[in-house]
Protein backbone atom coordinates (compact mmCIF):
# COMPACT_ATOMS: atom_id res chain seq x y z
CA UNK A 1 151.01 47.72 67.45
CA UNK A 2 153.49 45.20 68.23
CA UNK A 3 152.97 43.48 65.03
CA UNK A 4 152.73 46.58 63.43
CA UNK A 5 156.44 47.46 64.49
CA UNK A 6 157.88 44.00 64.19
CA UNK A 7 156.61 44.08 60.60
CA UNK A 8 158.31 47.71 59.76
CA UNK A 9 161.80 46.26 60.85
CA UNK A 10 161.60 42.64 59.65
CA UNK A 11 160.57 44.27 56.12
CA UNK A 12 164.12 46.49 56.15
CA UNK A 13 165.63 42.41 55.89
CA UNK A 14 162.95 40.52 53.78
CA UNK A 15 159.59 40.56 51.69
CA UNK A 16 156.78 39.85 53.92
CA UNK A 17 153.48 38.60 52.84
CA UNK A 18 151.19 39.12 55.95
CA UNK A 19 147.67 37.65 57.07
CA UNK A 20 146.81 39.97 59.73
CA UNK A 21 143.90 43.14 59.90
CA UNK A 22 145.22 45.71 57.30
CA UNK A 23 146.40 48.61 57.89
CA UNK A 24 149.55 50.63 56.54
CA UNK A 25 152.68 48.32 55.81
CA UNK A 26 155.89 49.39 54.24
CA UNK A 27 155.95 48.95 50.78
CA UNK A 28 157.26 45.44 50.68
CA UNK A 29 154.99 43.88 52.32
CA UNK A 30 152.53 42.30 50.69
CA UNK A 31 148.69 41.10 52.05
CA UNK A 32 147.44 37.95 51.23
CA UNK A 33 145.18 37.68 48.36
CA UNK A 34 142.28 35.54 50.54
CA UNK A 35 139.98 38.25 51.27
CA UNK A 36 137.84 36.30 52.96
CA UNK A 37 140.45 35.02 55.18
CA UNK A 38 141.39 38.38 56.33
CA UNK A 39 137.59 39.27 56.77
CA UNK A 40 137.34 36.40 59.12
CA UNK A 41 140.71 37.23 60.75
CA UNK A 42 139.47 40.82 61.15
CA UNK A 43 135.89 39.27 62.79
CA UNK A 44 137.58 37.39 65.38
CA UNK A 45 139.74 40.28 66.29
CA UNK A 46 137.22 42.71 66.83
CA UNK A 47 135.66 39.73 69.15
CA UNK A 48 138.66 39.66 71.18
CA UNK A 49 140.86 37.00 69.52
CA UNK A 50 141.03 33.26 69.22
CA UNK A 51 142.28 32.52 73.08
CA UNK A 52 140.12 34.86 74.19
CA UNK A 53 136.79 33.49 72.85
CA UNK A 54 138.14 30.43 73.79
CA UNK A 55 138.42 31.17 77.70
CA UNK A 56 135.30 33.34 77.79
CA UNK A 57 132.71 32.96 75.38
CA UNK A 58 133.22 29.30 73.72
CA UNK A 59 129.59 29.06 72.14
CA UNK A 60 131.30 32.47 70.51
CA UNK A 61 134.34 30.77 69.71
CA UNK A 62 132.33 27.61 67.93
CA UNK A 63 131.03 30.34 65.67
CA UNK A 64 133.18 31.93 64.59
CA UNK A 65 136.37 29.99 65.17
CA UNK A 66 136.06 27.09 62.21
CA UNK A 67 135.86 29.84 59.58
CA UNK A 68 138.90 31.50 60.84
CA UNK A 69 140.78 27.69 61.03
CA UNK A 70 139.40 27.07 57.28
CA UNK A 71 140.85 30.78 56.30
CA UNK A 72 144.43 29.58 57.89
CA UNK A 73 144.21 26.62 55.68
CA UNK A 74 144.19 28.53 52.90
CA UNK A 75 146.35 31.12 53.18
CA UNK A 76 149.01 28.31 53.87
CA UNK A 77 148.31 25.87 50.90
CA UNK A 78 148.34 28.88 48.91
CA UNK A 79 151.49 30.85 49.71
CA UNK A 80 153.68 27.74 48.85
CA UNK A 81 156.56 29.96 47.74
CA UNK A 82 157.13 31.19 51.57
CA UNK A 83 160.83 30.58 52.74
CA UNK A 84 159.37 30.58 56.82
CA UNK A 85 156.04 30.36 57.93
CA UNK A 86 156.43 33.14 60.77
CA UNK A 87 153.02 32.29 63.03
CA UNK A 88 151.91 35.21 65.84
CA UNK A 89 150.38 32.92 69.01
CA UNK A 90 150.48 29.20 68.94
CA UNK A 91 146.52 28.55 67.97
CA UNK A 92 147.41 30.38 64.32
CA UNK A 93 149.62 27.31 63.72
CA UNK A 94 146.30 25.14 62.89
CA UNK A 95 146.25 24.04 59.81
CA UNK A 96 149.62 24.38 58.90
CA UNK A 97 150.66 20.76 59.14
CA UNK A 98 150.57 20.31 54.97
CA UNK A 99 152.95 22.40 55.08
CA UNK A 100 156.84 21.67 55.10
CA UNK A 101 158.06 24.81 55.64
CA UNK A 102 160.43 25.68 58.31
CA UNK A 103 158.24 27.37 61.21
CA UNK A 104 158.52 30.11 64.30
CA UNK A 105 156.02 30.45 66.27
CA UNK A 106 155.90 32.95 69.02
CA UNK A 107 153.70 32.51 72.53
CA UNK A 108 152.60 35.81 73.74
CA UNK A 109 150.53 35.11 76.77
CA UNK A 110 146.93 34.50 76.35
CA UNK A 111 148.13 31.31 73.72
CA UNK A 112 150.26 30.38 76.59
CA UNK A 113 147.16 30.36 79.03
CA UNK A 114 145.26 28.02 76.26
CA UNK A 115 148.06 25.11 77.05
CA UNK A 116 145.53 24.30 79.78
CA UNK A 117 142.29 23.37 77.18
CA UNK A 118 141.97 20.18 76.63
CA UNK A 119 143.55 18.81 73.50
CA UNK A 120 145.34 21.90 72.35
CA UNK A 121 148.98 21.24 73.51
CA UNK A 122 148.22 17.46 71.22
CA UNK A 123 146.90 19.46 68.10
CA UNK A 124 149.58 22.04 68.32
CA UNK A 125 151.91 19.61 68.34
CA UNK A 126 150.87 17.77 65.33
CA UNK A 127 150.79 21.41 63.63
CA UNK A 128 154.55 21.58 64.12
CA UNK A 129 155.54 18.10 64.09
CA UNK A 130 156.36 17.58 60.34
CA UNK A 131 158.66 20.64 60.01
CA UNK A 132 161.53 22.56 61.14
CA UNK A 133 160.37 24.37 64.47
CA UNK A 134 161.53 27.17 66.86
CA UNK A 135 159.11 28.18 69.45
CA UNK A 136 159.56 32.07 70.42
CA UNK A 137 158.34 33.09 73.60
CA UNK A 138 158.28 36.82 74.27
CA UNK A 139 158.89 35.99 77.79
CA UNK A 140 161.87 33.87 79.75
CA UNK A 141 159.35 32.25 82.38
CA UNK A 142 157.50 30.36 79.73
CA UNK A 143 160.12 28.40 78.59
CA UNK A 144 159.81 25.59 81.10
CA UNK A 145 156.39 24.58 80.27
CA UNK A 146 157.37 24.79 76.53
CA UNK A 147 159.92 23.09 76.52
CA UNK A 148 158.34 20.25 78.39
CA UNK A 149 155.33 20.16 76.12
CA UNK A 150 156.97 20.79 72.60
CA UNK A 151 160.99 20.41 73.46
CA UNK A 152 160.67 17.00 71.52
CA UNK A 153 160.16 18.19 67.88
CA UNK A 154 160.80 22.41 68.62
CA UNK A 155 163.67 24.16 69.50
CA UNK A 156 162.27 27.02 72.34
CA UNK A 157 164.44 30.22 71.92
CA UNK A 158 162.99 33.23 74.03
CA UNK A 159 162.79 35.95 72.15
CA UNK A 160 161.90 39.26 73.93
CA UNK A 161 160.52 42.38 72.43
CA UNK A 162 161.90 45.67 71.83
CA UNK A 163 160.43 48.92 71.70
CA UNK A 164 160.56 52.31 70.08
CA UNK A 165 164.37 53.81 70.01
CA UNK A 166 163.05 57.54 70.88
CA UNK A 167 161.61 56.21 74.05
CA UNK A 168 165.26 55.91 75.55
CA UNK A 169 166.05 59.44 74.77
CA UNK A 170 162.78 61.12 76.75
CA UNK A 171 164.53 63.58 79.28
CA UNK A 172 163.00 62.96 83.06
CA UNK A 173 161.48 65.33 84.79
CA UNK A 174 159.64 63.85 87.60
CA UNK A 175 157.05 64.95 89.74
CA UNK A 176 156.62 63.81 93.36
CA UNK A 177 152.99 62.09 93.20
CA UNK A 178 151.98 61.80 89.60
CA UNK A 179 151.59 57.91 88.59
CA UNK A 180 150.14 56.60 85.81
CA UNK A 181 148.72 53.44 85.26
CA UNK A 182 148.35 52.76 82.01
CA UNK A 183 146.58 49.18 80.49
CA UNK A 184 142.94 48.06 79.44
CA UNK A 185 140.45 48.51 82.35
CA UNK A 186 139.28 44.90 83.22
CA UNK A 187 139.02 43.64 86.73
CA UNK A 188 142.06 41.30 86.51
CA UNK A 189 144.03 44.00 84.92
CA UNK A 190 143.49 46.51 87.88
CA UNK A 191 143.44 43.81 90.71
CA UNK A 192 143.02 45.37 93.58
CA UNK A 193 144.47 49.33 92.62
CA UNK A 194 140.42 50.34 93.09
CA UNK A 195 140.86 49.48 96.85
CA UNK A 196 144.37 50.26 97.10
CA UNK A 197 144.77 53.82 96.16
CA UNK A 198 142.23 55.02 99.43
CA UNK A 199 146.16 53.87 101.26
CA UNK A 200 147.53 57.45 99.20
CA UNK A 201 148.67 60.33 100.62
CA UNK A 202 146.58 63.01 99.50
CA UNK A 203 149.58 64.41 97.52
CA UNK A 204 148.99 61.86 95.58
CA UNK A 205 147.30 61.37 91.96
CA UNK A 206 146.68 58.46 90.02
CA UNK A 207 146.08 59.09 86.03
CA UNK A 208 144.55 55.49 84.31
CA UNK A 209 144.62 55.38 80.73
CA UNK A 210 143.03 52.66 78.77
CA UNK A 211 139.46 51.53 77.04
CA UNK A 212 137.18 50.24 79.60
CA UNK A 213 136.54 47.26 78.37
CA UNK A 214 134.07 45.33 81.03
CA UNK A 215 132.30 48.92 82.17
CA UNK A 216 133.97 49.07 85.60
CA UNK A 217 132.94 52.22 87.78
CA UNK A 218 136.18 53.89 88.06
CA UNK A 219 136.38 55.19 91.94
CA UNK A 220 136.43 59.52 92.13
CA UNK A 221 140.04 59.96 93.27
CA UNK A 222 141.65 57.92 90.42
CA UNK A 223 141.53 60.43 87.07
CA UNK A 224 140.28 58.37 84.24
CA UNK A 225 141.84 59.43 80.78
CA UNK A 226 140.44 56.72 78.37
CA UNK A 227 142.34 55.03 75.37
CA UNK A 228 145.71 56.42 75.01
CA UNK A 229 148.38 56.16 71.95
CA UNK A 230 152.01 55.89 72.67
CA UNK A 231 152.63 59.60 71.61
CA UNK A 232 150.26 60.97 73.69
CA UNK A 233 152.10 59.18 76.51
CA UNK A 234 155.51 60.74 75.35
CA UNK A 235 154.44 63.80 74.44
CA UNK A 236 152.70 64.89 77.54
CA UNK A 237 153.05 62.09 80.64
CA UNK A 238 156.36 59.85 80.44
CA UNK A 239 158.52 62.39 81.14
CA UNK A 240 156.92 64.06 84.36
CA UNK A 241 155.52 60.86 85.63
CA UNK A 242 156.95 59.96 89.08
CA UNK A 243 156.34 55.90 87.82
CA UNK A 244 154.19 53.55 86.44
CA UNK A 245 151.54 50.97 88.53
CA UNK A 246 150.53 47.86 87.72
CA UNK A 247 148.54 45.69 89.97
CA UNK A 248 147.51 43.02 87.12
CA UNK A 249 145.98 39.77 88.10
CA UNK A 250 146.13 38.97 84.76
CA UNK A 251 148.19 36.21 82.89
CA UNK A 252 150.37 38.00 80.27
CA UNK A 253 153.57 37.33 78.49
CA UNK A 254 155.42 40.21 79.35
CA UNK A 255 153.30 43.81 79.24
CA UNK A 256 154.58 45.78 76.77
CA UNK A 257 154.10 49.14 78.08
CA UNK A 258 155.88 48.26 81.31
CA UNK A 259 159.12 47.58 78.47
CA UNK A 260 157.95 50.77 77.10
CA UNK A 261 157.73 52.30 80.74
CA UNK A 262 161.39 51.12 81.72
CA UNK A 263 163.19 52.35 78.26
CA UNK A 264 161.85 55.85 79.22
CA UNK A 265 163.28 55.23 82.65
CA UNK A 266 160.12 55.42 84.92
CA UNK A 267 160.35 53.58 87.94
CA UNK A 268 158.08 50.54 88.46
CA UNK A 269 155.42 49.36 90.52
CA UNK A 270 153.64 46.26 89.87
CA UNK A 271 152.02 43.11 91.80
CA UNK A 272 153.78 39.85 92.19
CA UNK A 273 153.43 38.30 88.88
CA UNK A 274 156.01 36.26 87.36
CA UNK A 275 155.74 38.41 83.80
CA UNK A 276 156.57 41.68 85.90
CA UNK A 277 159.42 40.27 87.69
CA UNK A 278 161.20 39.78 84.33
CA UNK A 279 161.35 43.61 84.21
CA UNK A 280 161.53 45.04 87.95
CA UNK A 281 164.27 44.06 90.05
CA UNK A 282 162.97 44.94 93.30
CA UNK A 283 164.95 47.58 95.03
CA UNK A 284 166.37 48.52 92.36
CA UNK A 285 164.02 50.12 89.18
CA UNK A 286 160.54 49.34 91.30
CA UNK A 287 158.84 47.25 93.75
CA UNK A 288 157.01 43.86 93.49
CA UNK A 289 154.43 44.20 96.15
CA UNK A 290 152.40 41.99 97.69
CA UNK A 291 149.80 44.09 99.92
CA UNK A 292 148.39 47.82 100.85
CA UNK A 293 151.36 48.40 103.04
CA UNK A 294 154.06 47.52 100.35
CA UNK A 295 151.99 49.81 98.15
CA UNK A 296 151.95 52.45 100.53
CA UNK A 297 155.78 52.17 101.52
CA UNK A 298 156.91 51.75 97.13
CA UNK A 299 155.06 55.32 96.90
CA UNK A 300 156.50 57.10 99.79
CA UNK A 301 159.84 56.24 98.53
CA UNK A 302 159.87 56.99 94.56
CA UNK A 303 157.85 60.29 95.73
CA UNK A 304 161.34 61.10 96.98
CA UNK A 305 162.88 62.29 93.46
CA UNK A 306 166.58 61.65 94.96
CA UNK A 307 165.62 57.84 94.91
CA UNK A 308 163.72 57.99 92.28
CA UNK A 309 165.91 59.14 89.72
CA UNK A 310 168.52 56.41 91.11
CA UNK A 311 165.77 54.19 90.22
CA UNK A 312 165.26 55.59 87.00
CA UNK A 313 168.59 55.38 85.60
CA UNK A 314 168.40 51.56 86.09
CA UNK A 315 164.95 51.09 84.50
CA UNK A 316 166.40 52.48 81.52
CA UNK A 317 169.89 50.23 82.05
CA UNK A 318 167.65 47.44 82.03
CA UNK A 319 165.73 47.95 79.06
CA UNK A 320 168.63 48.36 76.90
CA UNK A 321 170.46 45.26 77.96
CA UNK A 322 167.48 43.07 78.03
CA UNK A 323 164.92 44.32 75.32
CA UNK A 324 166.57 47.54 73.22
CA UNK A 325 164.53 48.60 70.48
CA UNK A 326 162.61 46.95 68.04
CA UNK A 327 165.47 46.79 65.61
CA UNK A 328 167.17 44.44 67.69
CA UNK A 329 163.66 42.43 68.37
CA UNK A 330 163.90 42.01 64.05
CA UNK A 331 167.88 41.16 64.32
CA UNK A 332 166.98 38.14 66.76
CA UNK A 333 164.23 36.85 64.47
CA UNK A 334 166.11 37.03 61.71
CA UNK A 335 168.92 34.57 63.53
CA UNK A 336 165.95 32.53 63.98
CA UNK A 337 165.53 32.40 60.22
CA UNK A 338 168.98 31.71 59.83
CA UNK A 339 169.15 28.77 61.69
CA UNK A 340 165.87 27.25 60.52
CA UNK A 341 166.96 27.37 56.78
């Protein structure tokens, strides 16, 4: 979706010929003629993705993986005419090294986490080393190890995300008790909410929305809604919510719904991750907490809707300054363009 939305706004400034799953695409942009490369693309997908067969399920990954690599090398031999070679997640940038063309890659998390294979920060950096490079993390805190690994022969250039402009106009209407949790029902994604929610008054709901991807029994007090689409969220839960949850284990970039979350100026609680602290200020639009009793005390005090609206006001504040909407995401990429040419 983020692609998908990048995509629309980039394609108001510039001509776009995409490698990516189809779907619908404004009429400038163009899919690349390799049809097997975006069958192969579309295989790996369904699988997960590259850095996740990779982490999990390498005899997977040394499948299915070569084919995709092959595809890449393709699609950029043959699309010589490209003015920037604009690469989602660092592993896409394999096979790309024939090329000259000015390059911006963006880390997103999971391609981030692959840093740590062997080998993969010495082949990404002969990807990028014959070219113009900017590196685009979605995300502040990554720009250390980036810069350390590829600061050489890349510029690194953050470069967060927006998100939808309607989302900032949603009129709040809390209720005291209603959370939401709202992200793809792994273990690391819930740490430990399934132990942590028995700490809840009973006044208290929690509504999980997401696909359940590893089959996890989801306890009887927490409502389980299944896969969810941003409308449905806006139409019918963003509004009334009293905040959003996130207890996440996982290593991420920077979750997009939490940015979605904050724009419609829901209040924020989430574990101490270093991705989550790039979007709750503690005190002041959420809580970072660290154990059953911080959980306990974040919830008492957003149930009270004096506070939370305070809080809400400056979830919002920060969204605007710090992401804004996805038209602004394109008007930052396009500077990037600018300065690579």
């Amino acid at each position: 979706m983020f692609i998908k939305n990048i995509v629309g706004e980039l394609s108001k400034l510039h001509d776009i010929s995409m490698l990516s799953p189809r779907g619908p695409a404004p009429n400038n942009v163009h899919w690349v003629s390799d049809e097997k490369a975006i069958i192969n693309l579309e295989k790996v997908a369904d699988l997960g993705g590259p850095a996740h067969l990779l982490r999990t399920a390498p005899l997977k990954a040394a499948r299915y993986i070569p084919g995709l690599v092959s595809s890449l090398i393709r699609v950029y031999r043959s699309n010589s005419d490209a003015e920037i070679l604009h690469i989602n997640w660092l592993q896409n940038s394999i096979g790309s090294k024939s090329r000259k063309t000015p390059k911006l890659l963006t880390v997103l998390g999971t391609d981030y986490k692959l840093l740590q294979l062997p080998l993969v920060k010495t082949l990404v950096r002969r990807q990028i080393s014959s070219s113009n490079c900017v590196i685009a993390p979605n995300a502040d805190w990554m720009c250390p190890l980036l810069k350390e690994s590829f600061g050489d022969i890349a510029d690194i250039h953050p470069v967060h995300f927006g998100c939808s402009e309607d989302l900032y106009d949603i009129t709040r209407a809390p209720k005291s008790g209603k959370w939401i949790v709202v992200q793809r029902v792994t273990k690391a994604k819930m740490g430990p909410l399934f132990l942590w929610y028995n700490e809840l008054p009973e006044n208290n709901s929690i509504h999980l929305f997401g696909p359940n991807q590893e089959g996890l029994k989801i306890p009887e007090g927490i409502s389980f809604h299944g896969s969810t689409t941003l409308e449905e969220l806006k139409n019918n839960w963003l509004s009334s919510a009293t905040g959003i949850i996130t207890l996440s284990t996982h290593d991420e970039g920077l979750p997009q719904i939490l940015i979605e979350a904050a724009a419609s100026g829901l209040p924020i609680i989430a574990s101490n991750q270093v991705a989550h602290k790039e979007i709750v200020q503690h005190g002041q639009n959420g809580y970072i907490v660290n154990s059953p009793k911080d959980f306990l005390n974040a919830v008492n005090k957003l149930n009270n809707l004096d506070h939370n609206i305070a809080f809400s006001k400056k979830s919002r504040e920060i969204a605007k300054q710090k992401f804004g909407t996805w038209r602004d995401c394109a008007q930052r990429y396009n500077e990037l363009y600018k300065r690579l040419l």
